[in-house]
PDB file of N, CA and C in Angstrom:
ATOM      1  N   UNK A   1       0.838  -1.179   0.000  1.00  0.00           N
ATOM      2  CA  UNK A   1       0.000   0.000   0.000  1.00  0.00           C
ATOM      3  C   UNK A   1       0.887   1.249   0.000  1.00  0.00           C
ATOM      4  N   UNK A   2       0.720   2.311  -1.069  1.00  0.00           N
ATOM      5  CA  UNK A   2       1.237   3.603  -0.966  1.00  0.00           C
ATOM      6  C   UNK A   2       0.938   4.476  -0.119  1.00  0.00           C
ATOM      7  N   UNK A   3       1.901   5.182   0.372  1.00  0.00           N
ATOM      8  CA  UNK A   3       1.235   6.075   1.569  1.00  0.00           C
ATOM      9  C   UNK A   3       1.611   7.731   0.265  1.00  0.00           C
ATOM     10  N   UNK A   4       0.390   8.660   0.782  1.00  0.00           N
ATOM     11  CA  UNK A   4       0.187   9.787   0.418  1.00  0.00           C
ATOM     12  C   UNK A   4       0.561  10.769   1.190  1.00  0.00           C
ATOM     13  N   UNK A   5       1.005  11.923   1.129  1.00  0.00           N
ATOM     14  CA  UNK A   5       1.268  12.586   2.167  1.00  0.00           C
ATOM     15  C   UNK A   5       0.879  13.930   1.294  1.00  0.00           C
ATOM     16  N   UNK A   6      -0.428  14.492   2.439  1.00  0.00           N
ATOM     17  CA  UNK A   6      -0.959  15.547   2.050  1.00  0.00           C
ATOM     18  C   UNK A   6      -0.302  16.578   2.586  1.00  0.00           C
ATOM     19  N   UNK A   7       0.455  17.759   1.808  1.00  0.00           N
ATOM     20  CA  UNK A   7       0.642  19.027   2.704  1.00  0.00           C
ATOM     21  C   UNK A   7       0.345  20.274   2.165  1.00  0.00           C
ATOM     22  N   UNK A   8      -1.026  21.053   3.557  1.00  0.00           N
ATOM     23  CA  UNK A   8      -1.055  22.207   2.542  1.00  0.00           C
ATOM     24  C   UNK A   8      -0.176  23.364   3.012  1.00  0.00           C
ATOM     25  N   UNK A   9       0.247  24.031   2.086  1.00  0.00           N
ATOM     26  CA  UNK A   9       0.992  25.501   2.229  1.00  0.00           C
ATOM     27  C   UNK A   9      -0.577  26.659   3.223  1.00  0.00           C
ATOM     28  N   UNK A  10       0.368  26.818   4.251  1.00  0.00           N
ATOM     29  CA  UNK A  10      -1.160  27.939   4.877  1.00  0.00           C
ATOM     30  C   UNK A  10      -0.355  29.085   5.293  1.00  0.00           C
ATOM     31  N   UNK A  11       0.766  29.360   4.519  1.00  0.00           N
ATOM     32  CA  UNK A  11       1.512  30.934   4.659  1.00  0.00           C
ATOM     33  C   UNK A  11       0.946  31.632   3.744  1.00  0.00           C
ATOM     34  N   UNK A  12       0.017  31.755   2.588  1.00  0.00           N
ATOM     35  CA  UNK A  12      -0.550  32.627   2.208  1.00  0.00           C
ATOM     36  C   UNK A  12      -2.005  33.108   2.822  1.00  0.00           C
ATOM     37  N   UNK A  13      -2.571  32.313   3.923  1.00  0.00           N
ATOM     38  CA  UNK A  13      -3.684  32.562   4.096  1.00  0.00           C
ATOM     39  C   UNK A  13      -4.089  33.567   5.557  1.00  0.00           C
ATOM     40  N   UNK A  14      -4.801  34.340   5.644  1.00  0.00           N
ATOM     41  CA  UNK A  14      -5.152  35.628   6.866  1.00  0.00           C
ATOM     42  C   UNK A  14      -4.966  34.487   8.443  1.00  0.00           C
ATOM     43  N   UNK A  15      -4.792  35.242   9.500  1.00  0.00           N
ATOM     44  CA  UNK A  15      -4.740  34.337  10.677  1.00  0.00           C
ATOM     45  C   UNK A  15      -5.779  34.054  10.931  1.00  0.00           C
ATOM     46  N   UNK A  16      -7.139  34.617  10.241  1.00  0.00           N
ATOM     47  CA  UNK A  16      -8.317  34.307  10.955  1.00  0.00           C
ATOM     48  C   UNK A  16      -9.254  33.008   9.845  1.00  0.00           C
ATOM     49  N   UNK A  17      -8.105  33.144   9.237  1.00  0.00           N
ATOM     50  CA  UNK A  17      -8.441  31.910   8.186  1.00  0.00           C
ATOM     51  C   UNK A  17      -7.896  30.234   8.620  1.00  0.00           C
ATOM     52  N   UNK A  18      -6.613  30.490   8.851  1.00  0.00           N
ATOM     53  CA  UNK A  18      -5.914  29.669   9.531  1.00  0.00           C
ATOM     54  C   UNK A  18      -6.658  29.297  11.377  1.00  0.00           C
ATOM     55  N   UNK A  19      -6.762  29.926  11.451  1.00  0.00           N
ATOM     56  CA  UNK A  19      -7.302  30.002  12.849  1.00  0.00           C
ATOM     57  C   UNK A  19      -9.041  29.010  12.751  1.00  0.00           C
ATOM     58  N   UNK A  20      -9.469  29.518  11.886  1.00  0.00           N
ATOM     59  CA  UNK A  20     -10.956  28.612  11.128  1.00  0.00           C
ATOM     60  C   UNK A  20     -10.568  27.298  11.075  1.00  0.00           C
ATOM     61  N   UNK A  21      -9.607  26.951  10.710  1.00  0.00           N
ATOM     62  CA  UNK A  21      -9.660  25.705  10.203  1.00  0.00           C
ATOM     63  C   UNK A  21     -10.202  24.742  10.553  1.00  0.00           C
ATOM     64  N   UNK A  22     -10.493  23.616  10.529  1.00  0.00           N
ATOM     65  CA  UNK A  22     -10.966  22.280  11.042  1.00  0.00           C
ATOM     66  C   UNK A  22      -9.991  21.448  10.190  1.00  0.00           C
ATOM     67  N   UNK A  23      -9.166  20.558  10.912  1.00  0.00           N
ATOM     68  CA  UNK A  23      -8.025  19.931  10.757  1.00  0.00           C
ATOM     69  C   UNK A  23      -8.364  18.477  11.672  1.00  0.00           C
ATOM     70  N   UNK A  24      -8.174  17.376  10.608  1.00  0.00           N
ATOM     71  CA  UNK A  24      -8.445  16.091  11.712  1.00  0.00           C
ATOM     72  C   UNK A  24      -7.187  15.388  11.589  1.00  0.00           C
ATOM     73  N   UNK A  25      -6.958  14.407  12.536  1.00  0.00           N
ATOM     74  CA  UNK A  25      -6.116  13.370  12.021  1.00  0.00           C
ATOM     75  C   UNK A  25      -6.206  12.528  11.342  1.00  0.00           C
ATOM     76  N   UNK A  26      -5.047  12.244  10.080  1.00  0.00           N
ATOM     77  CA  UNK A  26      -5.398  11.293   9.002  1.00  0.00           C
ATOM     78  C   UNK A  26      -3.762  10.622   9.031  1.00  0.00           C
ATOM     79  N   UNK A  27      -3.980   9.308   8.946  1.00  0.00           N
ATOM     80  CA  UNK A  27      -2.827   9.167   8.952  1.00  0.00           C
ATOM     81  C   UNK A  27      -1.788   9.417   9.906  1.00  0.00           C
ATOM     82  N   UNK A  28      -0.610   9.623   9.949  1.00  0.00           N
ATOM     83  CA  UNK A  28       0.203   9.564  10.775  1.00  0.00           C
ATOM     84  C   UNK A  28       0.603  11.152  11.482  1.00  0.00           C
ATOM     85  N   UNK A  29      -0.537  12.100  10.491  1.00  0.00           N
ATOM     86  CA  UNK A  29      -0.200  13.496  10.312  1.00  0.00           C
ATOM     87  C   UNK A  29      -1.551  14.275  11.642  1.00  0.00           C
ATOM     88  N   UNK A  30      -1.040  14.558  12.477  1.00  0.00           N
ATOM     89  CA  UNK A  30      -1.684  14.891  13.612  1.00  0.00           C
ATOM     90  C   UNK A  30      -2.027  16.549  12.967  1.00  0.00           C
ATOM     91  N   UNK A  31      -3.214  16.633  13.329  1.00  0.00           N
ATOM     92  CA  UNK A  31      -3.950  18.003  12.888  1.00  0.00           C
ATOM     93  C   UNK A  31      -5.364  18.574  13.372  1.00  0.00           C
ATOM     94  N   UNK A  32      -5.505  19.740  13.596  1.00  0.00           N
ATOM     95  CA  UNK A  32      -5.763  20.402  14.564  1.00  0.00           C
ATOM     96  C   UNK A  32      -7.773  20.345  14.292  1.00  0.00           C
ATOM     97  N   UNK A  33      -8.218  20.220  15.629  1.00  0.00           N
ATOM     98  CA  UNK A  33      -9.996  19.945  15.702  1.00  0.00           C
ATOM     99  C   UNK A  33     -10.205  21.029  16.584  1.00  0.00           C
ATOM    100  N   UNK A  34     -11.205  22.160  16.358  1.00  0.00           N
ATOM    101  CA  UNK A  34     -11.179  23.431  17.380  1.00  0.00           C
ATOM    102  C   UNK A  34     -12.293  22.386  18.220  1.00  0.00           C
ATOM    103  N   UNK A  35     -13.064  21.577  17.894  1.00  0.00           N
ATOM    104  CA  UNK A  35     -13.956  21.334  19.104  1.00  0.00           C
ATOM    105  C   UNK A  35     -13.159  20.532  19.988  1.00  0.00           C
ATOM    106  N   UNK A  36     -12.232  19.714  19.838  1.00  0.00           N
ATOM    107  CA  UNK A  36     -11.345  18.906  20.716  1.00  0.00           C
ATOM    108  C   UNK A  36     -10.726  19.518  21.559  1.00  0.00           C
ATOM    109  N   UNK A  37     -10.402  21.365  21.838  1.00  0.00           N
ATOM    110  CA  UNK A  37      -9.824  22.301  22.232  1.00  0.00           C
ATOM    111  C   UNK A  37     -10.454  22.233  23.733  1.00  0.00           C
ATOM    112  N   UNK A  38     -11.470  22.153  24.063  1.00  0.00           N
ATOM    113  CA  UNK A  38     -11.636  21.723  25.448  1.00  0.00           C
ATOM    114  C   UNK A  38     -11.184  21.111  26.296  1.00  0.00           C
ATOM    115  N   UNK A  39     -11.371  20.085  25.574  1.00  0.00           N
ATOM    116  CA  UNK A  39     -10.932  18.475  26.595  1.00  0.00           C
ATOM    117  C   UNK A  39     -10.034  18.648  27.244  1.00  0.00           C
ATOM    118  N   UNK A  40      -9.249  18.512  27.331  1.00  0.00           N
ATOM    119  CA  UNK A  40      -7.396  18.710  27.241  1.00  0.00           C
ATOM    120  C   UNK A  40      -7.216  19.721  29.055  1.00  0.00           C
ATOM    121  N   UNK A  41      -6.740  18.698  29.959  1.00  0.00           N
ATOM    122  CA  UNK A  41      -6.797  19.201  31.485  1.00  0.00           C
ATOM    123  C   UNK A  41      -5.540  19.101  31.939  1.00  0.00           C
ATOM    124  N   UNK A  42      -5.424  19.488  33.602  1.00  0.00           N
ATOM    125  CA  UNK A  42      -4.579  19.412  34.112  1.00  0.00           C
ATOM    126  C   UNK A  42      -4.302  17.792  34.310  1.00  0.00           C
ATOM    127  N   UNK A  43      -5.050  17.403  34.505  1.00  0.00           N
ATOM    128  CA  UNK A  43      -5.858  15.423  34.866  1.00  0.00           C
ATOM    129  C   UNK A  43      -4.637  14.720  33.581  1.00  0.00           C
ATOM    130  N   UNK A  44      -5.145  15.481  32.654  1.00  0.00           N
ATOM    131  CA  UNK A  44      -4.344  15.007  31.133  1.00  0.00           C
ATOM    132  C   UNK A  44      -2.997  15.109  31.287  1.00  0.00           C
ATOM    133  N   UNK A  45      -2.614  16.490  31.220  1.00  0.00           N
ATOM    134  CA  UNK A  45      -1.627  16.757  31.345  1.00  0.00           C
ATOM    135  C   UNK A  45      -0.646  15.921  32.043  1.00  0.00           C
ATOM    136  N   UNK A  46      -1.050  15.926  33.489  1.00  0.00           N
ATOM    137  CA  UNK A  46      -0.324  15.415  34.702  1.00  0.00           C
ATOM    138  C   UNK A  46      -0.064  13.566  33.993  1.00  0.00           C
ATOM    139  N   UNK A  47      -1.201  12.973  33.571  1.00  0.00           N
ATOM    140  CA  UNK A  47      -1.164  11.401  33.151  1.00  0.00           C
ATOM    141  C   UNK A  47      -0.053  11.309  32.171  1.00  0.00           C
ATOM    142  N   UNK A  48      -0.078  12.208  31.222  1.00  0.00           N
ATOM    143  CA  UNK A  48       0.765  12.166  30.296  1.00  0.00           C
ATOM    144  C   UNK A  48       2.289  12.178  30.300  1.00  0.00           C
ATOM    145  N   UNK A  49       2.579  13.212  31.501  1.00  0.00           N
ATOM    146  CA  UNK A  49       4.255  13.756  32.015  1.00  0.00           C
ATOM    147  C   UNK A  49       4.165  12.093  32.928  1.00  0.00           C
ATOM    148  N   UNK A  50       3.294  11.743  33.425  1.00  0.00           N
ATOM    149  CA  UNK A  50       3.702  10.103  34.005  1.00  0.00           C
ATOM    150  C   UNK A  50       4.498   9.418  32.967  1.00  0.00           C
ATOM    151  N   UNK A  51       3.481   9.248  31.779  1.00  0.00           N
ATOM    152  CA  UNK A  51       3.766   8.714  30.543  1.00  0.00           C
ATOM    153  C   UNK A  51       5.288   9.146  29.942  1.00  0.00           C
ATOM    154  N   UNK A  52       5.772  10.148  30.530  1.00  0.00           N
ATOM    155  CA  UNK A  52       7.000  10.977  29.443  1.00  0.00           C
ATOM    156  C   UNK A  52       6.573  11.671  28.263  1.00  0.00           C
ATOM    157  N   UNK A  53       5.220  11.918  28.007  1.00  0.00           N
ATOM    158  CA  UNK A  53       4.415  12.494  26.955  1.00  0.00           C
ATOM    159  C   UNK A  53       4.732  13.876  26.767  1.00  0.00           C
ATOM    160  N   UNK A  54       5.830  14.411  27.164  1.00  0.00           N
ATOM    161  CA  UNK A  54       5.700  16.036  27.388  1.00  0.00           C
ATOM    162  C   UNK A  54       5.846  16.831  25.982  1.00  0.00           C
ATOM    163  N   UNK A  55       6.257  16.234  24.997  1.00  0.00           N
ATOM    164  CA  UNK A  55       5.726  16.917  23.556  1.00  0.00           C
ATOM    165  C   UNK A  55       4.258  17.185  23.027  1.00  0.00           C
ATOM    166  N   UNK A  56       3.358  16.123  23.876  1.00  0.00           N
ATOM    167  CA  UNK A  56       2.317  15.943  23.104  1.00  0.00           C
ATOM    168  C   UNK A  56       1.655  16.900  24.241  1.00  0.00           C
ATOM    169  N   UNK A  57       2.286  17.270  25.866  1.00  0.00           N
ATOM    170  CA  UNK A  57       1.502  17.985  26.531  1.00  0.00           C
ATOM    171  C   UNK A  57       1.526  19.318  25.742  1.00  0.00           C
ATOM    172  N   UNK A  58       3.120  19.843  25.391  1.00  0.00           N
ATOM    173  CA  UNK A  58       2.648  21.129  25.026  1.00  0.00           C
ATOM    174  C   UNK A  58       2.107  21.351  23.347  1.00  0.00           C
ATOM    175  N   UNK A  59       2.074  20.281  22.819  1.00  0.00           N
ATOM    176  CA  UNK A  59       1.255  19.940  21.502  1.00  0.00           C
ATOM    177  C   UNK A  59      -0.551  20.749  21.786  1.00  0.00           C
ATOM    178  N   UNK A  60      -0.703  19.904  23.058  1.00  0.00           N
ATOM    179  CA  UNK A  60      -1.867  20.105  23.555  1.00  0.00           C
ATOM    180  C   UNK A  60      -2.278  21.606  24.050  1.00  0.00           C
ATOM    181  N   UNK A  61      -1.371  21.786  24.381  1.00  0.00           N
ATOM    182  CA  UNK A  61      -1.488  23.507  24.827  1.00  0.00           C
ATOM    183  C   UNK A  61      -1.166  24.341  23.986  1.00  0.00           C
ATOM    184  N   UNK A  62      -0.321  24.365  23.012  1.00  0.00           N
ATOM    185  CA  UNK A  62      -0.278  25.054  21.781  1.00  0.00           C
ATOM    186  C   UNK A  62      -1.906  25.321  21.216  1.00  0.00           C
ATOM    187  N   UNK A  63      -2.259  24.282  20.925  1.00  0.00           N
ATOM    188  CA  UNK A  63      -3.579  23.757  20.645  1.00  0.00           C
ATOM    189  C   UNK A  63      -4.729  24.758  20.970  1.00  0.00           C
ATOM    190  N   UNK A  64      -4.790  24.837  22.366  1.00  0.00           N
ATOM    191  CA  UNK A  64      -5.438  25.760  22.939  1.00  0.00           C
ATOM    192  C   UNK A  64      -5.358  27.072  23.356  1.00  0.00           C
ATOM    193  N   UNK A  65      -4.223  27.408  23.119  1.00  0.00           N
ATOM    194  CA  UNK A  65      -4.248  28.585  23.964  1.00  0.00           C
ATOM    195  C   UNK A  65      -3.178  29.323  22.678  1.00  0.00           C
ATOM    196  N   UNK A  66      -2.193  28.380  22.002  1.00  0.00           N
ATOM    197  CA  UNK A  66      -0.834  29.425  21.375  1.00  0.00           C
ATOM    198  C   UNK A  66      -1.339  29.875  19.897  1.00  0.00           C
ATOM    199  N   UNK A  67      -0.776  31.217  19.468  1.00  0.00           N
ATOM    200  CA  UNK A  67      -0.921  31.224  18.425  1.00  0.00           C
ATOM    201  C   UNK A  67      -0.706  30.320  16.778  1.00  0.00           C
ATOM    202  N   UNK A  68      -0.599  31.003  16.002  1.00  0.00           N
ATOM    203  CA  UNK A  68      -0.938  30.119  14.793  1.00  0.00           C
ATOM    204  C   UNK A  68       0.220  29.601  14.506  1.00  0.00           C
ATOM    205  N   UNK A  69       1.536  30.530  14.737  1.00  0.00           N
ATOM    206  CA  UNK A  69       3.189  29.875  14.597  1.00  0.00           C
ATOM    207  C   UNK A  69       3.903  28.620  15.823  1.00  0.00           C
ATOM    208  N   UNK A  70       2.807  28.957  16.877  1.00  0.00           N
ATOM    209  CA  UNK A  70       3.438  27.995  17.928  1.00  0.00           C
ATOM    210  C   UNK A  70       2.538  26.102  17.621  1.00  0.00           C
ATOM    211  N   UNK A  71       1.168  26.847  16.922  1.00  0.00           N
ATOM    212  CA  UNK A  71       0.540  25.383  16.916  1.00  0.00           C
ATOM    213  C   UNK A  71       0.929  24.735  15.660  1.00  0.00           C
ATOM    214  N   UNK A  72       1.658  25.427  14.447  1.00  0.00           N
ATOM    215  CA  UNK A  72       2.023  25.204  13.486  1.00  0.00           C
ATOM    216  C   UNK A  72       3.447  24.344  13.890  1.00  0.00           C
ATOM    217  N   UNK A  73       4.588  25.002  14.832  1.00  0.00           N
ATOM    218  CA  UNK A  73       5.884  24.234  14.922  1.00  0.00           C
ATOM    219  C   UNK A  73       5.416  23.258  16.095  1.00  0.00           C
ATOM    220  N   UNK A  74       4.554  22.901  16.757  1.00  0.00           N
ATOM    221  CA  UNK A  74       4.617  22.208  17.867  1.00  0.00           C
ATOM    222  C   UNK A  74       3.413  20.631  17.022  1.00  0.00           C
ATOM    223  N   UNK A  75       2.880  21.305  15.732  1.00  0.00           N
ATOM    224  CA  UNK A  75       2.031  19.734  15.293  1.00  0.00           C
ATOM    225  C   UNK A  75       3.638  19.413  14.522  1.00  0.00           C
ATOM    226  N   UNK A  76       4.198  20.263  13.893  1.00  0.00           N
ATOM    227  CA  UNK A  76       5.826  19.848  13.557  1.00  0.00           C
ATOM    228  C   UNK A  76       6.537  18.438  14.226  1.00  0.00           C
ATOM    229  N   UNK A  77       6.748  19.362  15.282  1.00  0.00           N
ATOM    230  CA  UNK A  77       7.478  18.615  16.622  1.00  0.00           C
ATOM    231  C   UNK A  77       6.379  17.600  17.126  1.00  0.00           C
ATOM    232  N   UNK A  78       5.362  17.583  17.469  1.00  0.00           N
ATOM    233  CA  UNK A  78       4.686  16.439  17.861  1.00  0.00           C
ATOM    234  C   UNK A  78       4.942  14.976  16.772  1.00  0.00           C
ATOM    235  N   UNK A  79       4.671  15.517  15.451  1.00  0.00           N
ATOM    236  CA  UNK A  79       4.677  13.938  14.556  1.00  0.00           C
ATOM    237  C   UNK A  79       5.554  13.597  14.324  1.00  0.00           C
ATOM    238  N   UNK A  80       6.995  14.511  14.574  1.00  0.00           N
ATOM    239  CA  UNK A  80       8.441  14.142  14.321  1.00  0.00           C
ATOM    240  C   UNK A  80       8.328  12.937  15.920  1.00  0.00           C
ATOM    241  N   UNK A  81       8.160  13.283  16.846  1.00  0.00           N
ATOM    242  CA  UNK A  81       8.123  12.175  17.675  1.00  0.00           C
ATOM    243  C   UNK A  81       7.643  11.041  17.881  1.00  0.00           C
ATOM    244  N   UNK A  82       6.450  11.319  17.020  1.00  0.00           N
ATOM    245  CA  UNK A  82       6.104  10.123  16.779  1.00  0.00           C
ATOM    246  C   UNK A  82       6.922   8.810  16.092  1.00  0.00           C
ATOM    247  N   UNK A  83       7.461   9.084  15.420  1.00  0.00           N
ATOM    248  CA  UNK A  83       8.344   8.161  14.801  1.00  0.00           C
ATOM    249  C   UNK A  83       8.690   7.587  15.496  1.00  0.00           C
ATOM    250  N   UNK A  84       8.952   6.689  15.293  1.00  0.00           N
ATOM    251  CA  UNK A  84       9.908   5.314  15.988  1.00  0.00           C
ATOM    252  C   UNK A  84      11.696   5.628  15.486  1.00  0.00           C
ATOM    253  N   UNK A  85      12.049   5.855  16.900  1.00  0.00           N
ATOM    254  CA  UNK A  85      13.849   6.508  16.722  1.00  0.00           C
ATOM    255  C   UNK A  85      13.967   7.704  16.563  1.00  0.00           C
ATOM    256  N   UNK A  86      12.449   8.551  16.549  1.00  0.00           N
ATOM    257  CA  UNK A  86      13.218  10.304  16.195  1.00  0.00           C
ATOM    258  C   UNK A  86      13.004  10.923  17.760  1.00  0.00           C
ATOM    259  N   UNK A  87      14.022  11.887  17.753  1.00  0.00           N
ATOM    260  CA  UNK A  87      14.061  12.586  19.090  1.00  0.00           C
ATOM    261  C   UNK A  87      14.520  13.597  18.461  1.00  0.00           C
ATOM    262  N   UNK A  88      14.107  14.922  19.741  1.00  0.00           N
ATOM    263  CA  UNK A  88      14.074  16.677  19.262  1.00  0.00           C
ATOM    264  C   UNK A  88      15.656  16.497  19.353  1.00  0.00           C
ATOM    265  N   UNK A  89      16.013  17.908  18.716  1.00  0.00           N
ATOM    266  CA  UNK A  89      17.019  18.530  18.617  1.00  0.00           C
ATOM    267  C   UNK A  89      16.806  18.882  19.861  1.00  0.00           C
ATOM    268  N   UNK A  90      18.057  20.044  20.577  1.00  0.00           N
ATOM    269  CA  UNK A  90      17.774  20.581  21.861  1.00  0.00           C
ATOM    270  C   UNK A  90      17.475  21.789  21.936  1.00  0.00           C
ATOM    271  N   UNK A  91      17.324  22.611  20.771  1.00  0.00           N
ATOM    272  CA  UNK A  91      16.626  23.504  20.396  1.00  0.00           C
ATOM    273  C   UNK A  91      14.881  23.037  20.164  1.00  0.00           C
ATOM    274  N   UNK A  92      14.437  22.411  19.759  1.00  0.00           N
ATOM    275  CA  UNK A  92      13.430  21.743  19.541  1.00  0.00           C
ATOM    276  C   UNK A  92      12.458  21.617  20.752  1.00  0.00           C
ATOM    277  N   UNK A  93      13.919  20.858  22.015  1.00  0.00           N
ATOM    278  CA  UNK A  93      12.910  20.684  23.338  1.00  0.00           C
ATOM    279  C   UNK A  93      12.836  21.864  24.125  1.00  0.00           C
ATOM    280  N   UNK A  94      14.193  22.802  23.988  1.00  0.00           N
ATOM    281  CA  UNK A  94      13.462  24.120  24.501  1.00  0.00           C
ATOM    282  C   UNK A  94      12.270  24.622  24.331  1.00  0.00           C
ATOM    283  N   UNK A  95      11.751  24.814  22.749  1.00  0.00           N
ATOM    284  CA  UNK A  95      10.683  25.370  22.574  1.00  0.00           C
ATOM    285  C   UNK A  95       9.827  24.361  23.165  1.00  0.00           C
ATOM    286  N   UNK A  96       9.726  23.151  23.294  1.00  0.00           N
ATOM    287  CA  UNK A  96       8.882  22.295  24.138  1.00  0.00           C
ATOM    288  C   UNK A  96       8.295  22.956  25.297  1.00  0.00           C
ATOM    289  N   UNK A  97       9.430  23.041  26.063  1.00  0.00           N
ATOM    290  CA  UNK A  97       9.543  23.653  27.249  1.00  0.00           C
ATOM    291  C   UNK A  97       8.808  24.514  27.740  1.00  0.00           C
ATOM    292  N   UNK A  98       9.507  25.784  26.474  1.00  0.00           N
ATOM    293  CA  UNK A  98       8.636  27.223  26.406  1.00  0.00           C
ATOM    294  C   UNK A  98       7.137  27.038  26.052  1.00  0.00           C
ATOM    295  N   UNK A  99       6.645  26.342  25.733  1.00  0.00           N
ATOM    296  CA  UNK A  99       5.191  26.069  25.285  1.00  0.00           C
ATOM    297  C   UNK A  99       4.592  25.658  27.049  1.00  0.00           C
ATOM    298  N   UNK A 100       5.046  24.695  27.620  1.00  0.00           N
ATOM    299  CA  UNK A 100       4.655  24.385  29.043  1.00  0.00           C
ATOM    300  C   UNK A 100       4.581  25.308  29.798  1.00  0.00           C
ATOM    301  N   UNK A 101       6.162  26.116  29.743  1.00  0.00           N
ATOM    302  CA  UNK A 101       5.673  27.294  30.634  1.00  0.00           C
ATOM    303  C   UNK A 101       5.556  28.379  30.740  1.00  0.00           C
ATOM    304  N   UNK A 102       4.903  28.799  29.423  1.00  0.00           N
ATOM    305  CA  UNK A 102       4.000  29.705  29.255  1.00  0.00           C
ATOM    306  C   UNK A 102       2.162  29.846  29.191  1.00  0.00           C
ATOM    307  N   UNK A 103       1.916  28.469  29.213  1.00  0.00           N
ATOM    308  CA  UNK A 103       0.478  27.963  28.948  1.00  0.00           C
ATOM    309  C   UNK A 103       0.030  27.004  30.396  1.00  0.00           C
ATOM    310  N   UNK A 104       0.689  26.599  30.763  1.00  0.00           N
ATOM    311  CA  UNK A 104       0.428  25.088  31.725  1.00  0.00           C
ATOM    312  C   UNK A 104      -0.724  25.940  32.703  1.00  0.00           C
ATOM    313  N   UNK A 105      -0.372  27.054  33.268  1.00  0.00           N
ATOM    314  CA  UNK A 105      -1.316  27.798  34.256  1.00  0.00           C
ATOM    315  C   UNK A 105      -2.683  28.127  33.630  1.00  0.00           C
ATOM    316  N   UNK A 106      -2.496  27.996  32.730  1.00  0.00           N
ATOM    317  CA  UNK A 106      -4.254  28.414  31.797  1.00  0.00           C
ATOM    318  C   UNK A 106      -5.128  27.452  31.828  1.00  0.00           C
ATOM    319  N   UNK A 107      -4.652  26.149  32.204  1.00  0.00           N
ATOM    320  CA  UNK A 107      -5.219  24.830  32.050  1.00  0.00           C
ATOM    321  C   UNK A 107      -6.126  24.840  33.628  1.00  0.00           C
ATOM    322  N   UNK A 108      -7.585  24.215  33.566  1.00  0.00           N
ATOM    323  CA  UNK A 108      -8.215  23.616  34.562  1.00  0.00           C
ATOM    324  C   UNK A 108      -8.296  22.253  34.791  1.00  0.00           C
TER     325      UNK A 108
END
């Protein structure tokens, strides 16, 4: 089976366009659902850093709370981890970082 890999260019489009979007996951390519923007807790959070999940926490908070450049490099960085054998640069996990703690307090 061929795999497809859809990518759209969204640097020409207004932030409030980008911001509209409805984005699902297909494939291996994690992408963004504004109604899923709720869910996503401290409960979560906390299960996840058990897990060692801490890309996908601030994946999650990008999500909700960061603008259009932070949720853009952090679905980046989320599916690069996904891979089997890939790990961030250390530039990469800074911005990790910076996503946690700038957002983590916004979370209920």
């Amino acid at each position: 089976m061929n795999k497809t890999n859809l990518i759209i260019d969204i640097t020409n489009l207004e932030k409030d366009e980008v911001d509209d979007l409805k984005i699902y996951l297909i494939g291996e390519n994690i992408l963004f659902d504004e109604e899923t923007i709720s869910e996503f807790t401290k409960e979560d959070f906390d299960r996840n850093e058990d897990e060692n999940e801490h890309t996908k926490n601030s994946y999650e908070l990008a999500k909700m709370f960061g603008d259009s450049d932070e949720k853009s490099q952090m679905t980046k960085l989320y599916n690069k981890t996904r891979k089997v054998g890939s790990y961030l640069t250390e530039s990469e996990n800074d911005f990790v970082i910076t996503i946690q703690s700038k957002y983590y307090r916004r979370l209920k």
